[in-house]
Every structure is written in C-alpha cells, then in structure tokens.
C-alpha atoms as a PDB file:
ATOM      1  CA  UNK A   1       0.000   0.000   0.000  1.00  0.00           C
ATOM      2  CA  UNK A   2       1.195   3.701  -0.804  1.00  0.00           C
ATOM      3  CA  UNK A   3       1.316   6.375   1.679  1.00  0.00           C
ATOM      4  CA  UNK A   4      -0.827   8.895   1.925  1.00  0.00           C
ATOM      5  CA  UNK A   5       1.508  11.426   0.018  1.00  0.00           C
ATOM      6  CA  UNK A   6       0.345  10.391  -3.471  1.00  0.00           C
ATOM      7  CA  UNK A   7      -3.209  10.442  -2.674  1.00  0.00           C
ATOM      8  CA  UNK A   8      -2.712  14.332  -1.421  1.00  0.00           C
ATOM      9  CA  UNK A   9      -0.796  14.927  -4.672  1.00  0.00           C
ATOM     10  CA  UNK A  10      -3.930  13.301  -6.799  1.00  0.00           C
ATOM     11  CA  UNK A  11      -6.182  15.678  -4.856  1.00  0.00           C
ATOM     12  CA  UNK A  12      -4.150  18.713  -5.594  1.00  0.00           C
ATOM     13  CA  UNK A  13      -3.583  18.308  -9.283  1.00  0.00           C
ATOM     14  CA  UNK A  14      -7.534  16.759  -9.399  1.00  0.00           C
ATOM     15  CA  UNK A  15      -8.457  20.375  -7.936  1.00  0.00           C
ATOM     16  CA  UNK A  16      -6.665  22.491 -10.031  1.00  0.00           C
ATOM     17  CA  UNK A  17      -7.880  20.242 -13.587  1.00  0.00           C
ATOM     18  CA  UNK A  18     -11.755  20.875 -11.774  1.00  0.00           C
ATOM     19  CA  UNK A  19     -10.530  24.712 -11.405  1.00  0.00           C
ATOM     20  CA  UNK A  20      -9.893  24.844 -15.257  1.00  0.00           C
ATOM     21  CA  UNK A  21     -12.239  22.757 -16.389  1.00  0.00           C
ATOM     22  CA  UNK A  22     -14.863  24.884 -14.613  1.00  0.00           C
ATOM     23  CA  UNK A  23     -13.406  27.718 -16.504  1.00  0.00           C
ATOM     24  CA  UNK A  24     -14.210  26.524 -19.617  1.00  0.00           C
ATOM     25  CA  UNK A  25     -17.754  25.177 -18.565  1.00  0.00           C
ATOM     26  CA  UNK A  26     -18.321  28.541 -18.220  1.00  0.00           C
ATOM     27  CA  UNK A  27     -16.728  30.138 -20.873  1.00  0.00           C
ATOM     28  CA  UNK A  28     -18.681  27.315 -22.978  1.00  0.00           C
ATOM     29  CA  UNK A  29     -21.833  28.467 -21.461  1.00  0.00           C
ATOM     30  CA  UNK A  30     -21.605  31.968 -22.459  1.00  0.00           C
ATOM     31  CA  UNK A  31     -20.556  31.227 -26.069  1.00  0.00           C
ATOM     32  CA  UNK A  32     -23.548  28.788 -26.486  1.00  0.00           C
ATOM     33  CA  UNK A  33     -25.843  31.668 -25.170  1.00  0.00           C
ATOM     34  CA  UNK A  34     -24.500  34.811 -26.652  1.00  0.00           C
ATOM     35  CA  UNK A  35     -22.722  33.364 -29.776  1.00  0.00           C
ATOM     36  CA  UNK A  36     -24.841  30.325 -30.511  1.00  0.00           C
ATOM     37  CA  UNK A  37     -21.327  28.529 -30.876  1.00  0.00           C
ATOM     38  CA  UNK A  38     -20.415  25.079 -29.784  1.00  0.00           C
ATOM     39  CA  UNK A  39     -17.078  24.613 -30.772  1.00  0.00           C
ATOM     40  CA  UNK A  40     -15.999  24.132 -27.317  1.00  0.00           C
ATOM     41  CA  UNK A  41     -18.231  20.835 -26.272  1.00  0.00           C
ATOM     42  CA  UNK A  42     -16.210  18.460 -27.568  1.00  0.00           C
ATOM     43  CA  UNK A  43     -13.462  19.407 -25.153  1.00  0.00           C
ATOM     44  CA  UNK A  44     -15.360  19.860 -22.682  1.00  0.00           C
ATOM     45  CA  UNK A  45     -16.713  16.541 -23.455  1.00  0.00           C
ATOM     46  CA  UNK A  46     -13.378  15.161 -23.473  1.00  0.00           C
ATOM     47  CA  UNK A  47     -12.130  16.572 -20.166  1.00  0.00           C
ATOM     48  CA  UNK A  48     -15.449  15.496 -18.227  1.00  0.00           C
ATOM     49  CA  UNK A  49     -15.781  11.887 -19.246  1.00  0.00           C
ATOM     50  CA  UNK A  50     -11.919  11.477 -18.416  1.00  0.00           C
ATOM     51  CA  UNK A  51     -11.344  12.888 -15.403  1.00  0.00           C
ATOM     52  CA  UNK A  52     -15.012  11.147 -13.777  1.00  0.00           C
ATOM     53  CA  UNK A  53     -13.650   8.118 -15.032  1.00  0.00           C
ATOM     54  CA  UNK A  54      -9.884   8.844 -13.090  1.00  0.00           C
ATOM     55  CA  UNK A  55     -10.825  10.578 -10.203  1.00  0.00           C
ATOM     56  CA  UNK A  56     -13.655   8.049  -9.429  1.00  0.00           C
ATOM     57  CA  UNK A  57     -11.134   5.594  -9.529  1.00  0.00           C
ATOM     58  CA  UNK A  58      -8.876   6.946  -7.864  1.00  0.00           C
ATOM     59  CA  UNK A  59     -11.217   7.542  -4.795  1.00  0.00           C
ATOM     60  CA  UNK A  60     -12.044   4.329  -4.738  1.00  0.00           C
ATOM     61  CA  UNK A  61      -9.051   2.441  -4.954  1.00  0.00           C
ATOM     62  CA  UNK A  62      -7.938   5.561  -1.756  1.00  0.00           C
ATOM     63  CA  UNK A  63     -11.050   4.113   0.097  1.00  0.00           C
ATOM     64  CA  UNK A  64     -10.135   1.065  -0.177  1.00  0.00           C
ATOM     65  CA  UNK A  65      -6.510   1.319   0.829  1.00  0.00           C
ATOM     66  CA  UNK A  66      -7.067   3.418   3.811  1.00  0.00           C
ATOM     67  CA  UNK A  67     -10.184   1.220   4.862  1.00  0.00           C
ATOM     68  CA  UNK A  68      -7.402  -1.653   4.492  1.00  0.00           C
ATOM     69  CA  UNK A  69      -4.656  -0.088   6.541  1.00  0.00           C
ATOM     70  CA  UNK A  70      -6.680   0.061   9.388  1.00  0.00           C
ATOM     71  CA  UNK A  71      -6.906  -3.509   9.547  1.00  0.00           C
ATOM     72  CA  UNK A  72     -10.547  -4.971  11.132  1.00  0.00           C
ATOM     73  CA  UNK A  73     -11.197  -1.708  12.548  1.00  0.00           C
ATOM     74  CA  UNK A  74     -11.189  -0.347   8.630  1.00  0.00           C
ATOM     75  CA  UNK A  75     -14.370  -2.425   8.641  1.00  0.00           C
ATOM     76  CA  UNK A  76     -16.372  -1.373  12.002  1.00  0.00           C
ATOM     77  CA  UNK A  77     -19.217   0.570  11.980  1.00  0.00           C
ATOM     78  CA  UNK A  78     -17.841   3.039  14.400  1.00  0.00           C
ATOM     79  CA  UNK A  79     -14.656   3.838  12.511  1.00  0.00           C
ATOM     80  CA  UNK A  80     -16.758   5.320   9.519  1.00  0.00           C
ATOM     81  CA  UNK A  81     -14.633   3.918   6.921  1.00  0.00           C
ATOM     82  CA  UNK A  82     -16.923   1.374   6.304  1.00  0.00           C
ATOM     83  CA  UNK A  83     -19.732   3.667   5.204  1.00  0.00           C
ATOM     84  CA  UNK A  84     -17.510   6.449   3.465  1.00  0.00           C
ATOM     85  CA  UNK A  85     -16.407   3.248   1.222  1.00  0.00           C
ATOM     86  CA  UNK A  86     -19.448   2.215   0.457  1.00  0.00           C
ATOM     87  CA  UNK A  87     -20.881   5.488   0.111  1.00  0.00           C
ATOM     88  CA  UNK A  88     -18.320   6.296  -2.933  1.00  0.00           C
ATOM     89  CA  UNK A  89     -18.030   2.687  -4.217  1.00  0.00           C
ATOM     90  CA  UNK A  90     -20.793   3.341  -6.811  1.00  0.00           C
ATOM     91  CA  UNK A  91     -19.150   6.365  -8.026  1.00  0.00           C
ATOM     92  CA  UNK A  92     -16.991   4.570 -10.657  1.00  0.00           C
ATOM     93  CA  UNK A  93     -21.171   3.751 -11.881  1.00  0.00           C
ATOM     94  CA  UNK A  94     -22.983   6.424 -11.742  1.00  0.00           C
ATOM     95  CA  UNK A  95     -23.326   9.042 -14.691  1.00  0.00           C
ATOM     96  CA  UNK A  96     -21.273   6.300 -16.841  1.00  0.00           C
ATOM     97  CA  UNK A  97     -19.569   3.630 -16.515  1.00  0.00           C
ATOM     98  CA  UNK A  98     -15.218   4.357 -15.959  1.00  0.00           C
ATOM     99  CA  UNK A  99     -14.531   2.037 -18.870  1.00  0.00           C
ATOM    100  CA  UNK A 100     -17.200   3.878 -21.023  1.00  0.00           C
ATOM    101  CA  UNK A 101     -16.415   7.584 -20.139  1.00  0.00           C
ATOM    102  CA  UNK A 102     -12.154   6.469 -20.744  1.00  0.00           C
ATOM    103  CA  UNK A 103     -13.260   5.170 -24.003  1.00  0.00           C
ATOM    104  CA  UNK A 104     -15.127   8.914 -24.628  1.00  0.00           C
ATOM    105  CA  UNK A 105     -12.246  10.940 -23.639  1.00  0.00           C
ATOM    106  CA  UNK A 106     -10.163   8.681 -25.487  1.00  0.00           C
ATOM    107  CA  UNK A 107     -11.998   8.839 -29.044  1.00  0.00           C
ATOM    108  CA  UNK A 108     -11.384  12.949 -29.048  1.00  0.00           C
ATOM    109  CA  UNK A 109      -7.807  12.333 -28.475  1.00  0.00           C
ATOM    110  CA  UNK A 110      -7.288   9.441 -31.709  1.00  0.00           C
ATOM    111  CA  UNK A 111      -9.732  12.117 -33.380  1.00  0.00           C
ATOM    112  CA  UNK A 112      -6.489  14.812 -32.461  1.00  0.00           C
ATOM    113  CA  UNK A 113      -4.321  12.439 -33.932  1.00  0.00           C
ATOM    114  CA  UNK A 114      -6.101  11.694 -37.346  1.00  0.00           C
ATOM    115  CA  UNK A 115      -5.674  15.836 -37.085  1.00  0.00           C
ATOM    116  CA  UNK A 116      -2.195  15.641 -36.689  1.00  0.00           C
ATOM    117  CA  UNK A 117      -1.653  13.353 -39.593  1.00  0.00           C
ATOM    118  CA  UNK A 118      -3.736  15.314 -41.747  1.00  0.00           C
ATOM    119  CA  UNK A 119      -1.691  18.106 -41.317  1.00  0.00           C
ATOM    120  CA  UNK A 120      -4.117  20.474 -39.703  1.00  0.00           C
ATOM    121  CA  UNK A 121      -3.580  21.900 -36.331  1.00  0.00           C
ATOM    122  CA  UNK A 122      -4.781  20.852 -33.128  1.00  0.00           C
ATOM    123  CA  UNK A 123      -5.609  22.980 -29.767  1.00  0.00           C
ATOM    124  CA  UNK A 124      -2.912  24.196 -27.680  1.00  0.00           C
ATOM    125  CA  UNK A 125      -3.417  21.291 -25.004  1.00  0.00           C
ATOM    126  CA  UNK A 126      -2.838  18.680 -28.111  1.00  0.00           C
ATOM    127  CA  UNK A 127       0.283  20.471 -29.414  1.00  0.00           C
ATOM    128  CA  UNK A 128       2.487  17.062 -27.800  1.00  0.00           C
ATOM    129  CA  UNK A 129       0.419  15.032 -30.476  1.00  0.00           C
ATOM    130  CA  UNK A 130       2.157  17.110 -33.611  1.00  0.00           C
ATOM    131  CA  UNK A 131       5.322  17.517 -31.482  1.00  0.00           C
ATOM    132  CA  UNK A 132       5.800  13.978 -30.474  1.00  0.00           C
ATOM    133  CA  UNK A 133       8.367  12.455 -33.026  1.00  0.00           C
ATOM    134  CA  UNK A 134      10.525  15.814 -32.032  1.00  0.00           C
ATOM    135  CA  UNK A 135       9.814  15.194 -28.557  1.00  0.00           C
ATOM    136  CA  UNK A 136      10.415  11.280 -28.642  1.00  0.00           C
ATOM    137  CA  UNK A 137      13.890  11.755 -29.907  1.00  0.00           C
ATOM    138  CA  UNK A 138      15.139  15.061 -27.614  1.00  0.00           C
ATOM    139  CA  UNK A 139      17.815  14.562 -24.674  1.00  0.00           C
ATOM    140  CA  UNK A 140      17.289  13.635 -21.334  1.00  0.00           C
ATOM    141  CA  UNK A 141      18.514  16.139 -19.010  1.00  0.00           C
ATOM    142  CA  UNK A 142      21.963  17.868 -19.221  1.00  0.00           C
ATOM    143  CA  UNK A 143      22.034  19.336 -15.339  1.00  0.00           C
ATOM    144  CA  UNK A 144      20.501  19.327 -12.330  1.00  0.00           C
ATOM    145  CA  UNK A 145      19.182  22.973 -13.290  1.00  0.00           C
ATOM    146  CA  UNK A 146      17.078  20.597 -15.678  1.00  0.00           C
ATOM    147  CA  UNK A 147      15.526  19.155 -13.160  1.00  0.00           C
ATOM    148  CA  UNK A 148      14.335  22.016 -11.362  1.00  0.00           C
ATOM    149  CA  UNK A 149      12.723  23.988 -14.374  1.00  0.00           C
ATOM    150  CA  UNK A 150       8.815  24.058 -14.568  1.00  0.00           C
ATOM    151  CA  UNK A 151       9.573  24.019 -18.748  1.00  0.00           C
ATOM    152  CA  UNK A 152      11.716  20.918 -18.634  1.00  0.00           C
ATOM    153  CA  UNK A 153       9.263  19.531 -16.137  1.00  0.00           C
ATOM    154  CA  UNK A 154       6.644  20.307 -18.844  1.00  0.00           C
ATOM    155  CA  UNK A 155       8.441  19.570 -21.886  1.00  0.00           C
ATOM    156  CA  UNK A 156       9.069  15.850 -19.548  1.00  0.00           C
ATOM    157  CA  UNK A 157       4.875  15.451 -19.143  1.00  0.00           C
ATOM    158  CA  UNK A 158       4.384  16.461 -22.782  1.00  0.00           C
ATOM    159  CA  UNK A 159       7.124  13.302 -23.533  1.00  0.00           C
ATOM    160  CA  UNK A 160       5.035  11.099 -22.151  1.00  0.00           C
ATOM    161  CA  UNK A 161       1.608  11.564 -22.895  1.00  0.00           C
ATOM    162  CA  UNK A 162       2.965  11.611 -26.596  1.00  0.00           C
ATOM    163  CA  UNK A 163       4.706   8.213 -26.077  1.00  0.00           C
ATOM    164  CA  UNK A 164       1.112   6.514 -24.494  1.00  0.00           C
ATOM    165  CA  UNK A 165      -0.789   8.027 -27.406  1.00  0.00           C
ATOM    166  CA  UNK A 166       1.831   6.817 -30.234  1.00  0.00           C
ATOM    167  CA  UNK A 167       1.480   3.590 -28.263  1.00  0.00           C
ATOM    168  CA  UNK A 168      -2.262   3.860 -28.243  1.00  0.00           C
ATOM    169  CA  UNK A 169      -2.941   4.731 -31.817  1.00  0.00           C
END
C-alpha cells in the first residue's frame, strides 16, 4: 500500500484540472448563449468523461486502501470507513460507466491524432500530439538545473503523454 503522500498529490492536481475545467464550462456556457457557438463541447466533453472516469477511480481504490490499513477496525461501523467506502463505491457507476467515459475521452484524443496526420492543427493542449516524433527523440537532461525547471518539467509530461498516445494509436 502507498502512503498517503500520493493520494494528497492526486487531490491537488484533481483540484486544479476541476478549477480549469470549470473555466471553460463557463466560458462554454456563455458562447452557447451569446454566440450560438459550440465549438468548445467536444473538449469539454473530453475533459469530463476522463477525469469522472480517473478521479472516481482513484477515490475508490484511496477508500479502499485506507479502509485496508486500518486492519478490522477499517471495517467497524464506528470507525466510519466502512460507510464512506461504500458510500463512494458506486461512483466509478454512476453518470457512466469508468470504462465507457475512458473510451469517450479517449476517441477525441485518436480524433487529435487523425488531425495531426492530416496536417491540420490541433488545440494548444494537443500540441504534444504534432510535437511527439521531435519530442520522442530530444535529450534527457543535461544538469541538475534541468531538473528544477517548470519548462523541462513540462516539456518531460508532454514526452510522455505523446509516447502513451503513439502507443495507443
């Protein structure tokens, strides 16, 4: 079992992705209303459907670890583990099914790549997708400067989403 650091880490990065996807919720709302534009469901579409379908999981795979590192008392009554558990268990359910809503999120991202090899551009967020043979072959670090850069750190995430989808597609 992991310690509780990377389940604080999940939550932090889970509430900043809510922060901008909430953003753009709203953002999508006013265009729909005032501009009678859409262009910005499919994103949003995207973004919702994936992150219900890793952040339920994630809770409940946390439930269950902390329920189980309290040993039989993870399981009394009293302790209220037992009914936080089950009160999230369904979550990976409800509003869609995980495997469904990763499947979603995942069919906008091939539909970025089919972009990509078409030539045309892609948003911002899928710029790793036309960048990835560049960023598949760049160096590793050089210093330990490297390693303490928020671009390098970036340039490292960017690396390896573009590695899952070229492994994916």
């Amino acid at each position: 079992m992991a310690c509780l650091g990377p389940h604080l880490v999940n939550g932090i990065i889970i509430l900043g992705c809510s922060g901008y996807v909430n953003e753009l919720s709203l953002t999508s709302d006013k265009e729909v209303l005032h501009k009678n534009s859409f262009k910005l469901l499919d994103i949003l579409h995207h973004l919702t459907s994936g992150l219900k379908s890793i952040c339920t999981d994630m809770s409940y795979k946390g439930h269950d670890e902390m329920r189980q590192s309290c040993g039989g008392a993870g399981f009394l009554k009293s302790s209220g583990l037992a009914d936080h558990f089950t009160d999230n268990a369904p979550l990976v359910t409800y509003e869609g099914v995980n495997v469904l809503m990763s499947q979603q999120s995942s069919r906008y991202l091939l539909k970025m790549v089919e972009k990509v090899q078409k030539g045309k551009a892609v948003e911002e967020a899928f710029q790793y997708i036309a960048d990835a043979s560049k960023l598949l072959t760049s160096k590793g670090p050089t210093t330990i400067g490297d390693l303490t850069d928020l671009a390098f750190l970036e340039k490292t995430l960017a690396t390896r989403a573009a590695a899952y989808v070229k492994q994916t597609s």
